[in-house]
C-alpha atoms as a PDB file:
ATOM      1  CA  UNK A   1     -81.918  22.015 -58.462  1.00  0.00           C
ATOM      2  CA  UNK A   2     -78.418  22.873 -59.621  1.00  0.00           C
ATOM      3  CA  UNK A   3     -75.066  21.834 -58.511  1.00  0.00           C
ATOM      4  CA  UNK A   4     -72.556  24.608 -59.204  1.00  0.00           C
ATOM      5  CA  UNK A   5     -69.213  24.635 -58.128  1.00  0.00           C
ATOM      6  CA  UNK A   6     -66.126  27.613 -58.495  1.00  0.00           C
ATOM      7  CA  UNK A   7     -62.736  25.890 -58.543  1.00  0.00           C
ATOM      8  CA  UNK A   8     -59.394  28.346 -57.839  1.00  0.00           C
ATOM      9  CA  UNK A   9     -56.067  27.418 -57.370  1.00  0.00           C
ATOM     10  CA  UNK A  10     -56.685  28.357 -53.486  1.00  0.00           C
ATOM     11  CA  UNK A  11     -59.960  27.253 -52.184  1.00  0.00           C
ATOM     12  CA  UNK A  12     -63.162  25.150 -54.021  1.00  0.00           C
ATOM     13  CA  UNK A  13     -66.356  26.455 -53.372  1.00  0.00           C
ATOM     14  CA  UNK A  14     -69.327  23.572 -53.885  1.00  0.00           C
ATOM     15  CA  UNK A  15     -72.915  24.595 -53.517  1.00  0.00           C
ATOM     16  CA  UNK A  16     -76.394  23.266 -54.290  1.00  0.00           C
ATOM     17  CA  UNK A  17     -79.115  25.731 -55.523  1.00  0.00           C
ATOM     18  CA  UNK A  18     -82.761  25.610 -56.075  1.00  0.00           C
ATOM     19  CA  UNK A  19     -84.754  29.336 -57.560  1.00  0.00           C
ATOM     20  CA  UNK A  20     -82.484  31.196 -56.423  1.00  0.00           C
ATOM     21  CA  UNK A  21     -79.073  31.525 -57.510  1.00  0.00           C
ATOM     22  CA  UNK A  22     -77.774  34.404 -54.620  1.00  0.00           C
ATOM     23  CA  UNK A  23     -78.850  31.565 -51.881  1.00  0.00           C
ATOM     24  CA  UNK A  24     -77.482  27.884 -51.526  1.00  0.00           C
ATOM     25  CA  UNK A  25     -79.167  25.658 -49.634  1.00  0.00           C
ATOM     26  CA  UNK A  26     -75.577  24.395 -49.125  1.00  0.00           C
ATOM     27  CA  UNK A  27     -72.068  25.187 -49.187  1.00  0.00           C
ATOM     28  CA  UNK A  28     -69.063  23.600 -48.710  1.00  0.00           C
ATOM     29  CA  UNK A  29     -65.514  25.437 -49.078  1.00  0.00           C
ATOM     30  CA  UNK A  30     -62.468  22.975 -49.465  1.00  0.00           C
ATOM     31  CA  UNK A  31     -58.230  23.766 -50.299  1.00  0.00           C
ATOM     32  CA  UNK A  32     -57.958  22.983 -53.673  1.00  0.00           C
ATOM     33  CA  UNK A  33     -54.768  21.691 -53.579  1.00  0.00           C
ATOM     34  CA  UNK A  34     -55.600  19.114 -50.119  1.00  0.00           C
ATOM     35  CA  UNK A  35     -57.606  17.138 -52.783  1.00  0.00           C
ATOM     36  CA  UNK A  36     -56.297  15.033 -55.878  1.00  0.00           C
ATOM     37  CA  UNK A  37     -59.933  15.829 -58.021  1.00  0.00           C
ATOM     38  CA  UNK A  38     -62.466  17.624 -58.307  1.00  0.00           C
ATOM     39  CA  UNK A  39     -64.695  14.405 -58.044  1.00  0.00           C
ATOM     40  CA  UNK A  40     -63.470  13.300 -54.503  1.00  0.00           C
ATOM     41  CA  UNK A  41     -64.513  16.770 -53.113  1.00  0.00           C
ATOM     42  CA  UNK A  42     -67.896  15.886 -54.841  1.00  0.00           C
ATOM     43  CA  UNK A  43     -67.582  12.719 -53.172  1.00  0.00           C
ATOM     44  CA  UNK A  44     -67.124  14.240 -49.598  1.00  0.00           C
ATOM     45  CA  UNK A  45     -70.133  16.956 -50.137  1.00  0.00           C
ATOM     46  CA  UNK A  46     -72.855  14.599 -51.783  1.00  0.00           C
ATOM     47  CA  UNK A  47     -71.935  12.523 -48.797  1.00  0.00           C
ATOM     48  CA  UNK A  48     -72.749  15.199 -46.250  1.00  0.00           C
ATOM     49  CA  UNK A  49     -75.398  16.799 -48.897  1.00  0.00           C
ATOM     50  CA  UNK A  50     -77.284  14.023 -50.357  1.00  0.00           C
ATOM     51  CA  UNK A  51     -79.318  15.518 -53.396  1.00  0.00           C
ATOM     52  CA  UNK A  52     -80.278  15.041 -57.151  1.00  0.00           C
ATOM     53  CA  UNK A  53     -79.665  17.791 -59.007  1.00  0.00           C
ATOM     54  CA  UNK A  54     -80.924  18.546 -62.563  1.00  0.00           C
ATOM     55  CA  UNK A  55     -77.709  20.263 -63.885  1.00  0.00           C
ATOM     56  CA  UNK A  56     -74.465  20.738 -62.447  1.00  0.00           C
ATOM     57  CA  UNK A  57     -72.092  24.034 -63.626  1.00  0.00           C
ATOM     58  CA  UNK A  58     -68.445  24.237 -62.396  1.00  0.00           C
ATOM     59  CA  UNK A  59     -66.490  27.820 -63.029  1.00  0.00           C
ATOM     60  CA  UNK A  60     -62.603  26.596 -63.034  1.00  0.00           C
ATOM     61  CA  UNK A  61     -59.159  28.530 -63.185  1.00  0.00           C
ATOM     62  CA  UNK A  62     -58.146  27.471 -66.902  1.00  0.00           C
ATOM     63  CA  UNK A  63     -59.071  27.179 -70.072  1.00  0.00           C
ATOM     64  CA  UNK A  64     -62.165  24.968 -71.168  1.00  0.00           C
ATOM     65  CA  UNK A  65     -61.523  23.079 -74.458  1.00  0.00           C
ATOM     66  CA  UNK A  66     -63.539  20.291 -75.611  1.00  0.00           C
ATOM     67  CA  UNK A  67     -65.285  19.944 -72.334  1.00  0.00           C
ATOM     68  CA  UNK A  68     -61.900  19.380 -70.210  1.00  0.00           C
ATOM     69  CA  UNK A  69     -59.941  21.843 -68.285  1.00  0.00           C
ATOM     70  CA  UNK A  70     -56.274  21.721 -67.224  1.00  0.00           C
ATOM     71  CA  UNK A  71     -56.341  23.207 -64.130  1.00  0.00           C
ATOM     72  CA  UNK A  72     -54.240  26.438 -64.458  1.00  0.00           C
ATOM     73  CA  UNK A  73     -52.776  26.651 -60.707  1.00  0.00           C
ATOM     74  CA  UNK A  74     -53.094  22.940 -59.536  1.00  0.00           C
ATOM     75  CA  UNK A  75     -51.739  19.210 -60.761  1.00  0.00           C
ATOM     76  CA  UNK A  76     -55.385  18.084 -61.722  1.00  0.00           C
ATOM     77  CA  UNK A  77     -57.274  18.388 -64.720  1.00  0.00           C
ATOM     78  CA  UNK A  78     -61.111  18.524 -64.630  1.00  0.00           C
ATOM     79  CA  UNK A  79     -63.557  16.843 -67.082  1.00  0.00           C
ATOM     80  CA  UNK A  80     -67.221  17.046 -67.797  1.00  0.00           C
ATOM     81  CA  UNK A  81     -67.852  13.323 -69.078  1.00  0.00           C
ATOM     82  CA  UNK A  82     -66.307  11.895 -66.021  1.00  0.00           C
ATOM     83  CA  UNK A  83     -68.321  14.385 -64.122  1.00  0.00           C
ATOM     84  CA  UNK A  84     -71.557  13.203 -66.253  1.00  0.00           C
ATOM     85  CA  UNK A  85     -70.815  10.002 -65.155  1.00  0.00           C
ATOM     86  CA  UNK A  86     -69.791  10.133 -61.524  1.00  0.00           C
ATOM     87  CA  UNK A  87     -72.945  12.390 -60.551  1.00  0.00           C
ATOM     88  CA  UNK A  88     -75.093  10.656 -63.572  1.00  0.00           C
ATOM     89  CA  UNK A  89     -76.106  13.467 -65.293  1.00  0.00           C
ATOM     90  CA  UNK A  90     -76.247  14.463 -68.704  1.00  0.00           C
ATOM     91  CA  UNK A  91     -76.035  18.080 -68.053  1.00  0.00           C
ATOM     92  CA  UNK A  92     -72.577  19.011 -66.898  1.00  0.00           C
ATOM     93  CA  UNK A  93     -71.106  22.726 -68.284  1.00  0.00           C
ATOM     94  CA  UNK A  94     -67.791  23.701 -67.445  1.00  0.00           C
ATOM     95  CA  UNK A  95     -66.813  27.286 -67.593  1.00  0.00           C
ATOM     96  CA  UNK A  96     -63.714  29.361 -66.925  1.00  0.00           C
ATOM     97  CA  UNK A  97     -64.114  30.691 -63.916  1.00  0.00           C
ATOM     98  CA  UNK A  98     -63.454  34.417 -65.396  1.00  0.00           C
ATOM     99  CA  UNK A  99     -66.271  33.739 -66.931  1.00  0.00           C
ATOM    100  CA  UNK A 100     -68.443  32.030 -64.404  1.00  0.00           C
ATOM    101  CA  UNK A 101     -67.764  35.846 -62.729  1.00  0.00           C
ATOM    102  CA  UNK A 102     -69.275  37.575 -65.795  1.00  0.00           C
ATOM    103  CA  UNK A 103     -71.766  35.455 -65.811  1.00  0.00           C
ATOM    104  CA  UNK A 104     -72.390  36.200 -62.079  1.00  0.00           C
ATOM    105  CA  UNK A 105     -72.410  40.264 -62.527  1.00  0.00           C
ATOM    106  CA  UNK A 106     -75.670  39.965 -63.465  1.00  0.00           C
ATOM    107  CA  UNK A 107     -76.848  38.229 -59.728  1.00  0.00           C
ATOM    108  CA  UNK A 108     -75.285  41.309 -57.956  1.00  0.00           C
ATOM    109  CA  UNK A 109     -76.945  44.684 -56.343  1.00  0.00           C
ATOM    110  CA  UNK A 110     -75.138  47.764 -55.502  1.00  0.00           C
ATOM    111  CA  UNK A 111     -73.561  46.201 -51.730  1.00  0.00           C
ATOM    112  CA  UNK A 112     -71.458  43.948 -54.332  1.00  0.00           C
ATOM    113  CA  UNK A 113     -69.423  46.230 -55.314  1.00  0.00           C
ATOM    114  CA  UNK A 114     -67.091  48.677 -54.321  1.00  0.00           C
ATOM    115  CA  UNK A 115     -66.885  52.226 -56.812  1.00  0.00           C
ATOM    116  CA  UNK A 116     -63.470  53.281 -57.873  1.00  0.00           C
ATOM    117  CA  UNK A 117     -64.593  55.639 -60.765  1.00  0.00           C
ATOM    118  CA  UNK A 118     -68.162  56.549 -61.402  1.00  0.00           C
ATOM    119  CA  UNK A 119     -67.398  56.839 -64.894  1.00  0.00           C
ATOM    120  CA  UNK A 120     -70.006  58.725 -67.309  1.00  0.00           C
ATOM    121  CA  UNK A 121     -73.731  58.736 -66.260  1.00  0.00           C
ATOM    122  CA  UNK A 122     -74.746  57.332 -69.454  1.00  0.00           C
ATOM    123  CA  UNK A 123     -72.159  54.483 -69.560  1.00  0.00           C
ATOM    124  CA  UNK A 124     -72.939  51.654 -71.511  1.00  0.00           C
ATOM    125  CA  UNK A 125     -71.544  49.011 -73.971  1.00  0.00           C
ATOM    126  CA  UNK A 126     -69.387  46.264 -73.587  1.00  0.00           C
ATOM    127  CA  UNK A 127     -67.712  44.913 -70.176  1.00  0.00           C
ATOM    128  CA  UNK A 128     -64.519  43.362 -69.179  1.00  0.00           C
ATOM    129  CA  UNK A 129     -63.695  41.594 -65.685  1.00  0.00           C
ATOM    130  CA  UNK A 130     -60.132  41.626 -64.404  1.00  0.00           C
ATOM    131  CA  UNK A 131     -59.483  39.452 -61.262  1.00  0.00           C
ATOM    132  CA  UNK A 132     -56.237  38.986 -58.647  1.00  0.00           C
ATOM    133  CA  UNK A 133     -56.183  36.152 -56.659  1.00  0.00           C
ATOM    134  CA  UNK A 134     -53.814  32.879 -57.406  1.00  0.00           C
ATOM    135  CA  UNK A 135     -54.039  34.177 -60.541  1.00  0.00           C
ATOM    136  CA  UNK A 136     -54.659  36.589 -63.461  1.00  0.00           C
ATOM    137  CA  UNK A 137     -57.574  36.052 -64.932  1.00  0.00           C
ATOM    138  CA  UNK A 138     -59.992  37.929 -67.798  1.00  0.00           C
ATOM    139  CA  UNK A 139     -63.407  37.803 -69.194  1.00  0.00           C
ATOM    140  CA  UNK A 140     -65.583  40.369 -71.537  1.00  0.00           C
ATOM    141  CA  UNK A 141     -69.167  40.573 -71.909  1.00  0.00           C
ATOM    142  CA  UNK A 142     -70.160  41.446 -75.268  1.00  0.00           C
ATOM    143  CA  UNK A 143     -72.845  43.938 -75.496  1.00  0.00           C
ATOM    144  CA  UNK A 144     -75.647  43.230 -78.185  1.00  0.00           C
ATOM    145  CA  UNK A 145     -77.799  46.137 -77.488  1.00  0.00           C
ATOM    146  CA  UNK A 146     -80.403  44.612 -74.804  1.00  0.00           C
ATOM    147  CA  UNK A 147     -77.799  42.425 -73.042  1.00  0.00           C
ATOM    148  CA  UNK A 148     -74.666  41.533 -72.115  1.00  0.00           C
ATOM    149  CA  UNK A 149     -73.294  37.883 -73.536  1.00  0.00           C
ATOM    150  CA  UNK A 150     -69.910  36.613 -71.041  1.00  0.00           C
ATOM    151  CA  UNK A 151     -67.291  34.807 -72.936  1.00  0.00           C
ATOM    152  CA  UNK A 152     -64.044  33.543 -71.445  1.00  0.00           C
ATOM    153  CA  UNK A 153     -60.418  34.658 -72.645  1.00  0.00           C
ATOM    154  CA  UNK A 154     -56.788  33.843 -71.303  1.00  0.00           C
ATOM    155  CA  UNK A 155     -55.361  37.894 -71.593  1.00  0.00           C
ATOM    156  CA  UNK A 156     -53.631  37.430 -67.728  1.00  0.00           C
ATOM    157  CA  UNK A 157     -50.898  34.658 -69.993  1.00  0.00           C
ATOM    158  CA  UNK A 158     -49.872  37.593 -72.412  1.00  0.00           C
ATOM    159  CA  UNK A 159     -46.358  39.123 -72.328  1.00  0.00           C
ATOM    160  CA  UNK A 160     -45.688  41.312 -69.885  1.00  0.00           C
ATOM    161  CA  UNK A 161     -45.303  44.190 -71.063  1.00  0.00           C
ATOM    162  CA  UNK A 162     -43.063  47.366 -68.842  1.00  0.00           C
ATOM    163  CA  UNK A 163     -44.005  50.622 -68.280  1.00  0.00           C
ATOM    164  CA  UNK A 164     -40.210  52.380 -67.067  1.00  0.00           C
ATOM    165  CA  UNK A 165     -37.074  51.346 -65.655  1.00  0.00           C
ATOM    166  CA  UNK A 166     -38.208  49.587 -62.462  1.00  0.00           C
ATOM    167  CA  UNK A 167     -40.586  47.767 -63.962  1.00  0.00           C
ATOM    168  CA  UNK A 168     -37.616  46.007 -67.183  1.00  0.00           C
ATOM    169  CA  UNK A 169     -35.830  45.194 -64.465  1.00  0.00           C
ATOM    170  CA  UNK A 170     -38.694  43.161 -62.772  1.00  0.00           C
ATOM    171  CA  UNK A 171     -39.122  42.086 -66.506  1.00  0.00           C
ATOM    172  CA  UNK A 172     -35.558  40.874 -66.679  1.00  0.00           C
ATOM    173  CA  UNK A 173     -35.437  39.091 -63.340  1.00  0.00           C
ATOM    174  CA  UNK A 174     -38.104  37.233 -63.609  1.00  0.00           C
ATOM    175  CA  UNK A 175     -36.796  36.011 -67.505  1.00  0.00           C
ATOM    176  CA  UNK A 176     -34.050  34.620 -66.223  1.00  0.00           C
ATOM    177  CA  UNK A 177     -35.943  32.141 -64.024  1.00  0.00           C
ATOM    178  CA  UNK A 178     -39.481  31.461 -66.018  1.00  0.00           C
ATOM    179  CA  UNK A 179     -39.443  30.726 -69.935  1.00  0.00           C
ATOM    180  CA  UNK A 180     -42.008  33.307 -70.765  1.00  0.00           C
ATOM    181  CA  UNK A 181     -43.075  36.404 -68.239  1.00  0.00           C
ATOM    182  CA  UNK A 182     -46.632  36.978 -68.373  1.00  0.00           C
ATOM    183  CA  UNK A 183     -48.853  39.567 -66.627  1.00  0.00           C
ATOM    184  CA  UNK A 184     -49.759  37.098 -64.028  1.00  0.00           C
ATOM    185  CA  UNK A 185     -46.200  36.805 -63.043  1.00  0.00           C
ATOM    186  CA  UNK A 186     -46.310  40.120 -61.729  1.00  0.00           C
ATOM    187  CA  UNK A 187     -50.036  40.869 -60.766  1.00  0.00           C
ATOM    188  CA  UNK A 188     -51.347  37.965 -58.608  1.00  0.00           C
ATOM    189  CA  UNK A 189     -50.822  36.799 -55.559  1.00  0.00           C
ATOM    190  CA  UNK A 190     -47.640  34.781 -57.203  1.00  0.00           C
ATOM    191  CA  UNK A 191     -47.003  38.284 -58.896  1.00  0.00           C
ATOM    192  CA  UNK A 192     -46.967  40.211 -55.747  1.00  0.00           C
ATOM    193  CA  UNK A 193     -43.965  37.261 -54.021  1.00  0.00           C
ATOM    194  CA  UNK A 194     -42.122  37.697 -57.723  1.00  0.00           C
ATOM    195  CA  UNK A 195     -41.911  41.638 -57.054  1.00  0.00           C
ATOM    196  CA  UNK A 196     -41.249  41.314 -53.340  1.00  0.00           C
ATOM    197  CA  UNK A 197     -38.244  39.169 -54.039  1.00  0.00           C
ATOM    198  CA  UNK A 198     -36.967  41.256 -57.280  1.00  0.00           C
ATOM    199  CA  UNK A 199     -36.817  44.254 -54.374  1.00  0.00           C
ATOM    200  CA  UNK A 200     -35.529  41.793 -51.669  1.00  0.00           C
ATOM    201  CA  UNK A 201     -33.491  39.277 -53.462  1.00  0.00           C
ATOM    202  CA  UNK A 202     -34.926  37.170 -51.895  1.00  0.00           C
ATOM    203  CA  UNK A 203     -38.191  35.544 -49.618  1.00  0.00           C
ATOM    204  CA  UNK A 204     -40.172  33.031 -47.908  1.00  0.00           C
ATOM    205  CA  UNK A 205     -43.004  34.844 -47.210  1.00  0.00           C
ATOM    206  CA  UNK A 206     -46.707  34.233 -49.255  1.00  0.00           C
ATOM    207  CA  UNK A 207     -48.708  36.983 -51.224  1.00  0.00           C
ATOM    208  CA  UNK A 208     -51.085  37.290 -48.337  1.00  0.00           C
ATOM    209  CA  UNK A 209     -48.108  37.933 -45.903  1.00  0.00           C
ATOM    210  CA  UNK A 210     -46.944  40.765 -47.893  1.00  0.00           C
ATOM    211  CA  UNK A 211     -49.906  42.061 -48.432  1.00  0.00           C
ATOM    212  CA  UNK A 212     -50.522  42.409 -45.027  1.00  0.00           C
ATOM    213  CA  UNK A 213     -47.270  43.752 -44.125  1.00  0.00           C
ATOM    214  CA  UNK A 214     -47.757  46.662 -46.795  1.00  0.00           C
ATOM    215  CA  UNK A 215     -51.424  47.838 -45.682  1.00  0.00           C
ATOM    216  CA  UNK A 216     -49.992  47.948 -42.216  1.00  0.00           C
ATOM    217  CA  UNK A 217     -46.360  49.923 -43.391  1.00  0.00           C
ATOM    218  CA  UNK A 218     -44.500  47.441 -41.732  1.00  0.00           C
ATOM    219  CA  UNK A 219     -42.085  46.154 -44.367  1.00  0.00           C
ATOM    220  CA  UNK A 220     -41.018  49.384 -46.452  1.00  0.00           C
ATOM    221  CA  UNK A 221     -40.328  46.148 -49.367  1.00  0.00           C
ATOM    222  CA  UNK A 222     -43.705  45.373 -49.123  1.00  0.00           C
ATOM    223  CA  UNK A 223     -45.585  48.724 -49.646  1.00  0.00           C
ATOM    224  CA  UNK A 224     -43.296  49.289 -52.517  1.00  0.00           C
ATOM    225  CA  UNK A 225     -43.833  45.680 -53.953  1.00  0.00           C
ATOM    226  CA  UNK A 226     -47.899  46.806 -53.840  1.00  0.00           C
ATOM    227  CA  UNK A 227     -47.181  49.343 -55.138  1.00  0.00           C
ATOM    228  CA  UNK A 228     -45.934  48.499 -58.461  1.00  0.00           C
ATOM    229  CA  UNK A 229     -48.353  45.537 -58.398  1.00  0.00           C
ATOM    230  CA  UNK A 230     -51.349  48.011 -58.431  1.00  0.00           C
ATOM    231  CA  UNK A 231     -50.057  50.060 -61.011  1.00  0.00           C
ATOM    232  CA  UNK A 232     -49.139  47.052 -62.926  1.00  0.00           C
ATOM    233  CA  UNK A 233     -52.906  46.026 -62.320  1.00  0.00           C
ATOM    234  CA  UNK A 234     -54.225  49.301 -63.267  1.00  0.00           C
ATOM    235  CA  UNK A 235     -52.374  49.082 -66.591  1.00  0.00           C
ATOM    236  CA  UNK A 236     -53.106  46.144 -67.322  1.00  0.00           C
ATOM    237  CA  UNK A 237     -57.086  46.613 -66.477  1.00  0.00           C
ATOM    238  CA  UNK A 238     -56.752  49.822 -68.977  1.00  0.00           C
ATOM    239  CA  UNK A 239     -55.810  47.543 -71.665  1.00  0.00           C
ATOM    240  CA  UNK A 240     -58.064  45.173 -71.766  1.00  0.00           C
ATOM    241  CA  UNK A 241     -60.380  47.599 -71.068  1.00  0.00           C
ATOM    242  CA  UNK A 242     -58.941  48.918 -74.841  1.00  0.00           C
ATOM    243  CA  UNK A 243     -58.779  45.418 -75.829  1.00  0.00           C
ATOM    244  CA  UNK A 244     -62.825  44.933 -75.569  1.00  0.00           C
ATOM    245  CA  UNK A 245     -63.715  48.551 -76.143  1.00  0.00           C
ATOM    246  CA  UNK A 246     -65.693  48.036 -72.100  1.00  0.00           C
ATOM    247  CA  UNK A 247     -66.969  51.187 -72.133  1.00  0.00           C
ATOM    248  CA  UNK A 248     -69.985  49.628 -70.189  1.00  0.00           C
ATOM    249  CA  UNK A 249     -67.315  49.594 -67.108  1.00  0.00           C
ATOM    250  CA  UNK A 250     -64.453  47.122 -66.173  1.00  0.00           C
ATOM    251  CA  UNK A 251     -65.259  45.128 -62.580  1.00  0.00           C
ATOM    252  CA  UNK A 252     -62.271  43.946 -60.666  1.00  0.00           C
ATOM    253  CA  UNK A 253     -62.330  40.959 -58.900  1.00  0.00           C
ATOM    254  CA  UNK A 254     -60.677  37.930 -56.924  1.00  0.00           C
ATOM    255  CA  UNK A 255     -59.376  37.737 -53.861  1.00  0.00           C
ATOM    256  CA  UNK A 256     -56.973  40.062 -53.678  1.00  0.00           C
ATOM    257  CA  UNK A 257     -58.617  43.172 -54.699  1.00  0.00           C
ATOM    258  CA  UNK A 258     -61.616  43.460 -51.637  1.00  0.00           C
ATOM    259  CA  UNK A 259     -58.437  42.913 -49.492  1.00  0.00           C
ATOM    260  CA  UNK A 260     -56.481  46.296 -51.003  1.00  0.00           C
ATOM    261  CA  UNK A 261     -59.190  48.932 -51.134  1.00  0.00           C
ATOM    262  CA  UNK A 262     -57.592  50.839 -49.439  1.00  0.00           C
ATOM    263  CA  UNK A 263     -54.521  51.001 -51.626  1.00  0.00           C
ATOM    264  CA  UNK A 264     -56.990  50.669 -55.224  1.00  0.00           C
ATOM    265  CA  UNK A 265     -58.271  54.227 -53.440  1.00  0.00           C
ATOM    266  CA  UNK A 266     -55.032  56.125 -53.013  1.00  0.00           C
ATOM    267  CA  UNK A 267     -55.236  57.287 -57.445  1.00  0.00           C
ATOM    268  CA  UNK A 268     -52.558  55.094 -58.423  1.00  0.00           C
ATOM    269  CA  UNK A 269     -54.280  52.497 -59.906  1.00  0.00           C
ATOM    270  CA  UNK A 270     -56.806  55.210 -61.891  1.00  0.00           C
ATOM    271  CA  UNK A 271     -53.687  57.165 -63.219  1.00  0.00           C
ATOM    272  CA  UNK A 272     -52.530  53.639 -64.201  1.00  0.00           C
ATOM    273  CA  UNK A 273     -55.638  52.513 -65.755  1.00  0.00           C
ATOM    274  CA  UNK A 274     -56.261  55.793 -67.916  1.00  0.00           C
ATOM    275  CA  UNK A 275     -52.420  56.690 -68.811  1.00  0.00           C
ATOM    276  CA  UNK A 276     -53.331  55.674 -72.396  1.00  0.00           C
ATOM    277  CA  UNK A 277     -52.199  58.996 -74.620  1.00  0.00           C
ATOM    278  CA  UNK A 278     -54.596  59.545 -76.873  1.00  0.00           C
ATOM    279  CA  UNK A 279     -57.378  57.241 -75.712  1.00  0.00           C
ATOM    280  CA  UNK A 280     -57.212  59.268 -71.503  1.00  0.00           C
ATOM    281  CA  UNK A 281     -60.312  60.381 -71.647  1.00  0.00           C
ATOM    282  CA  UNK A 282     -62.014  57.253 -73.051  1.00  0.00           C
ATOM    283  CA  UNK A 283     -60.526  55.448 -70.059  1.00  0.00           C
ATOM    284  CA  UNK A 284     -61.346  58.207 -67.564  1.00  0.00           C
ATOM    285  CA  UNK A 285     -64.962  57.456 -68.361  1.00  0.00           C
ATOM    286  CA  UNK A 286     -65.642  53.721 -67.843  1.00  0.00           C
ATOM    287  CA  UNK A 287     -67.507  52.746 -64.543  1.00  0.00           C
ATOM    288  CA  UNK A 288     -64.481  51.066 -62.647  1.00  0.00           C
ATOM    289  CA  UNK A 289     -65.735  48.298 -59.761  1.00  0.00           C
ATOM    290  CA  UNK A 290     -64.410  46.167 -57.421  1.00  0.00           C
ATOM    291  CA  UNK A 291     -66.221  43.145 -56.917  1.00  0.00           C
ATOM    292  CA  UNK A 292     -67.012  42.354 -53.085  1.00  0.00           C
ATOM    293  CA  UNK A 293     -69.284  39.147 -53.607  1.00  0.00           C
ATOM    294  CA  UNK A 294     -66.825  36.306 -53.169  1.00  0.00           C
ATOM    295  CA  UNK A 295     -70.100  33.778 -54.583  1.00  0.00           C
ATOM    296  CA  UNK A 296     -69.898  35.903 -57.571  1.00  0.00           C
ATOM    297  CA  UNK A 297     -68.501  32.752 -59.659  1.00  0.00           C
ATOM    298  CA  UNK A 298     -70.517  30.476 -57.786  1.00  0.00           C
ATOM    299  CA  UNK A 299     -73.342  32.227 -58.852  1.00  0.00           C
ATOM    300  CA  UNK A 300     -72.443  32.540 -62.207  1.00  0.00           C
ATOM    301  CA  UNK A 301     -72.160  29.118 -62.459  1.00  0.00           C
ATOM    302  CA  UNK A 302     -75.650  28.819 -61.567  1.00  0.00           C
ATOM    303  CA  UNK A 303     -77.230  31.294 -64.110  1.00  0.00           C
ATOM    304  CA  UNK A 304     -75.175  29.618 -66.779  1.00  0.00           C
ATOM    305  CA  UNK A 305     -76.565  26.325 -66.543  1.00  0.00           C
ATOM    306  CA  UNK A 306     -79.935  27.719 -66.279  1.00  0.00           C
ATOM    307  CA  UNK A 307     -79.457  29.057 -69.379  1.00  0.00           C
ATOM    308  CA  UNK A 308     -78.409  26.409 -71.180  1.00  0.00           C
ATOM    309  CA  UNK A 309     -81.007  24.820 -69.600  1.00  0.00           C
ATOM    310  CA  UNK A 310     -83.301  26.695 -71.140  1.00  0.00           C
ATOM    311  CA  UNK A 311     -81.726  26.577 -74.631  1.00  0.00           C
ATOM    312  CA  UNK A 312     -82.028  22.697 -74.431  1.00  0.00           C
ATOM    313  CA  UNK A 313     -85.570  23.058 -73.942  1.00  0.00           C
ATOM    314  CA  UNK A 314     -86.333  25.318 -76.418  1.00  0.00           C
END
């Protein structure tokens, strides 16, 4: 039995597993940020789901370094020997949660995901994950010839970089009020509320608002504001795609890109994603997915401890 958890700067799902990581015997989902730890939501779902697990495996938004994670998108930090010793286990792994979703590719079938670009038939090779939600975040899967290995990176924190006039002065706005403009600053749900009120000036509305507002063309602001998100997205997918040479596809995930399909469908983000120069056609053939599973981390979680599991006992 295996305790896994995926922590986001919106929502904390906790679930307890046993053979089978694409069904919990339970779930839980809490708001991240109605709880002060990670350990009192443990608390409140041990207390409704009494169990002793072997292992527990948490996938969390920010980076993992000497078994304690900052939390990237909320005031707590999380950390694995307070964990060992709340749930008394020896076992605890914490993971980015980037790369709790690599590790969670392998758990899903074709309903999973949604197909962008088919890519070439013979497609193979490394893989890179690029996820909207809260946040940015990015994860490769190195390729060794039989299998793919997941391994965490923080590429979503790099500079910005702008592609044309509209998108310096989104650049240049948002330096004036944030020390250093990264890619999630623009392509996130925070990112989409940054453009919104570069076009607007101003705003109280949330990410999700907007969103809605531009797949049902109320707000003329809001379209456009998606619309320079997703080409910001698809740019920014392209180069990492570069980045990790992920010519075994690039899979899109979060919670914000199930929600836009619609939009990801309409060519912009492709043209986005491939608008390399030289390198077009190298782009124009990696499998592009969008992840529909929102377990996928949760699952990942739960294949990663079994592995470790497994390297313990060997």
């Amino acid at each position: 039995m295996i305790l896994a958890g995926d922590i986001g700067g919106t929502n904390t799902r906790l679930a307890l597993f046993d053979g089978d990581a694409r069904e919990p015997f339970a779930l839980e989902i809490y708001p991240s940020g109605a709880h002060s730890s990670l350990e009192e939501m443990l608390r409140a779902f041990l207390a409704v789901h009494p169990a002793a697990p072997e292992a527990a495996a948490f996938g969390i938004a920010g980076p993992v370094r000497d078994g304690r994670v900052q939390v990237t998108n909320l005031a707590w930090p999380v950390d694995a020997a307070g964990l060992s010793l709340m749930l008394g286990l020896d076992h605890v792994l914490l993971l980015n949660d980037l790369e709790a979703n690599a590790w969670g590719l392998a758990a899903l079938v074709g309903d999973d995901f949604h197909v962008l670009n088919e890519g070439r038939p013979e497609a193979a090779g490394n893989a890179a994950v690029c996820s909207i939600g809260t946040g940015l975040g990015e994860a490769g899967l190195f390729w060794d010839g039989e299998r793919h290995h997941p391994f965490a990176c923080e590429g979503g924190h790099t500079d910005f970089a702008p592609l044309g006039d509209q998108q310096e002065g989104l650049r240049e706005f948002l330096a004036a009020q944030y020390e250093h403009v990264s890619y999630e600053r623009v392509c996130s749900g925070m990112g989409l509320v940054n453009i919104y009120r570069y076009f607007a000036g101003s705003s109280s509305l949330t990410g999700s608002e907007i969103t809605q507002l531009a797949l049902s063309r109320e707000d003329t602001m809001a379209v456009a504001a998606l619309d320079l998100m997703v080409d910001i997205y698809g740019a920014e997918s392209g180069n990492l795609a570069l980045k990790l040479m992920a010519t075994g596809g690039v899979y899109l995930g979060g919670g914000i890109a199930p929600r836009i399909l619609s939009k990801l469908e309409d060519g912009a983000f492709m043209r986005a994603f491939a608008a390399k120069g030289r390198f077009a056609d190298l782009l124009a053939g990696i499998p592009v997915r969008v992840i529909l599973n929102d377990r996928t981390a949760l699952m990942g979680a739960v294949l990663a401890a079994e592995a470790s599991l497994a390297r313990l006992r060997a």
